[in-house]
Protein backbone atom coordinates (compact mmCIF):
# COMPACT_ATOMS: atom_id res chain seq x y z
CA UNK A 1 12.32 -14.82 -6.26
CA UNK A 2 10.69 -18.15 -5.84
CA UNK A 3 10.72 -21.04 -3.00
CA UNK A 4 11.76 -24.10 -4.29
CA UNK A 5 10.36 -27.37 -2.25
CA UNK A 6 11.81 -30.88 -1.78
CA UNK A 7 11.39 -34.03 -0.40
CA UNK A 8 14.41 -32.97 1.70
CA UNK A 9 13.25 -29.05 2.37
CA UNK A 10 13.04 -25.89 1.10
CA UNK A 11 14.79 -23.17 -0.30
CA UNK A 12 14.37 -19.51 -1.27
CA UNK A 13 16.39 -18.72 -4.66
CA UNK A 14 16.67 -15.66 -6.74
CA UNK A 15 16.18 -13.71 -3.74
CA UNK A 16 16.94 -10.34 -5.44
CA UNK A 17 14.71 -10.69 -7.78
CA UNK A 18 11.59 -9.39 -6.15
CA UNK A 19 9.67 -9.06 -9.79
CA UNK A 20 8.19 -12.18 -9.48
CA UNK A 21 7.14 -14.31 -6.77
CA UNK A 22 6.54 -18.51 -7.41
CA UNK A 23 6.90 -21.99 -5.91
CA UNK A 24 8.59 -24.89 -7.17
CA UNK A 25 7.19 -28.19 -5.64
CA UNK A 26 9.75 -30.96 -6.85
CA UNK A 27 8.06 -33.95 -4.70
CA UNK A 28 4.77 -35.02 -3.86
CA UNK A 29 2.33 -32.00 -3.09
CA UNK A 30 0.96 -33.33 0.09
CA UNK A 31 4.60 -34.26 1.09
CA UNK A 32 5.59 -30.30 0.52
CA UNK A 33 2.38 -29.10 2.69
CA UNK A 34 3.18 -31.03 5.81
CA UNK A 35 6.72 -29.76 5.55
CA UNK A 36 5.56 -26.05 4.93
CA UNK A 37 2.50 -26.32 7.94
CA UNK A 38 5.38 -28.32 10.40
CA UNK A 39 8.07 -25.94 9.74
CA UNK A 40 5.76 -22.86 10.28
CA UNK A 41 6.22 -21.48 7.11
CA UNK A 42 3.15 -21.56 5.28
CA UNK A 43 0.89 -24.12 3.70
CA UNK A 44 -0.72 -25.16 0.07
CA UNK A 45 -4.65 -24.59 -0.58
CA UNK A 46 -5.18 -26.32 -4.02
CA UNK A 47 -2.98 -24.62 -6.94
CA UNK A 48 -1.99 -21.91 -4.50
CA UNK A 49 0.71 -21.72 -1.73
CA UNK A 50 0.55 -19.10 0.81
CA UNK A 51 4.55 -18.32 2.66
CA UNK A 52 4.68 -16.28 5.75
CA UNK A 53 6.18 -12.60 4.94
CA UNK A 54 7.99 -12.59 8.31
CA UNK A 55 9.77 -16.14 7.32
CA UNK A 56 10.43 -15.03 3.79
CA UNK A 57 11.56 -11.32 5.27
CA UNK A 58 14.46 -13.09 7.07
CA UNK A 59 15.43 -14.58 4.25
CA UNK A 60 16.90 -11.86 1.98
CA UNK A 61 20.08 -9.77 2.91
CA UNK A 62 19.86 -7.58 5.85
CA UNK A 63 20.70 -4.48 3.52
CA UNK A 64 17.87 -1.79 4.13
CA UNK A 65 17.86 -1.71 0.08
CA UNK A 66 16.53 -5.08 -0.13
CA UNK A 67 14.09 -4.72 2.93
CA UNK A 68 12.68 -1.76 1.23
CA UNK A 69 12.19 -3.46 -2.02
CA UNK A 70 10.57 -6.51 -0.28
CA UNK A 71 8.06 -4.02 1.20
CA UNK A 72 7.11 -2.50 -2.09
CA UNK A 73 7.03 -5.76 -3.13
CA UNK A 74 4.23 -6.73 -0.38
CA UNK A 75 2.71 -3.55 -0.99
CA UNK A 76 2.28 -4.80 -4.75
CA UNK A 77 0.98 -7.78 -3.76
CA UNK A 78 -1.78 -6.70 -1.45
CA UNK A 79 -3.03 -4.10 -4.12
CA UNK A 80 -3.72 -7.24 -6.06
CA UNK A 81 -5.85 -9.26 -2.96
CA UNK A 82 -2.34 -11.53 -3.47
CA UNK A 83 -0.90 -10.79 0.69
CA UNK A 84 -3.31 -10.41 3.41
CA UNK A 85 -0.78 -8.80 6.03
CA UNK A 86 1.10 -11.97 7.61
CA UNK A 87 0.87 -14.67 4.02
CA UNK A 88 1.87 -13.78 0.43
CA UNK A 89 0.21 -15.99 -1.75
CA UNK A 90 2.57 -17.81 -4.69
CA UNK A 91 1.30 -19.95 -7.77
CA UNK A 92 2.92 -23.16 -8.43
CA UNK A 93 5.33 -23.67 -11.66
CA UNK A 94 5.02 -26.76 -13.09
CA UNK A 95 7.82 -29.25 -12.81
């Protein structure tokens, strides 16, 4: 799954695909960090962004087959130092 940020918002895509886990920044990168902070969602320390779980959690389909994967998919992530319990941290794909 990755987020995918604009001038004009954001968007989660691939959402069943809880393999991977990136950001797309298609506008400025100070542009997409006010919009992540302001919206509540997460925020951008240098190459890194961090989303809120809980925001992305809400995302996906309400199907307990999704929720479970998204937890194993958290789990995963905080074996690796990469989710800290309310952010999971993303790296940024190039444009």
């Amino acid at each position: 799954m990755y987020i995918e940020v604009t001038s004009d918002g954001f968007w989660t895509r691939h959402l069943l695909d809880l393999k991977a886990f990136h950001v797309r920044i298609r506008c400025d990168r100070e542009k997409a960090h006010q919009s992540l902070v302001r919206a509540k969602i997460g925020y951008i320390d240098n190459d890194v962004v961090f989303i809120r779980s809980a925001w992305l959690r809400n995302q996906g389909p309400r199907t307990r087959e999704w929720r479970e994967d998204f937890g194993a998919m958290l789990s995963y992530a905080g074996d690796r130092g990469w989710y800290d319990g309310e952010f999971i941290e993303g790296h940024i794909e190039p444009n």
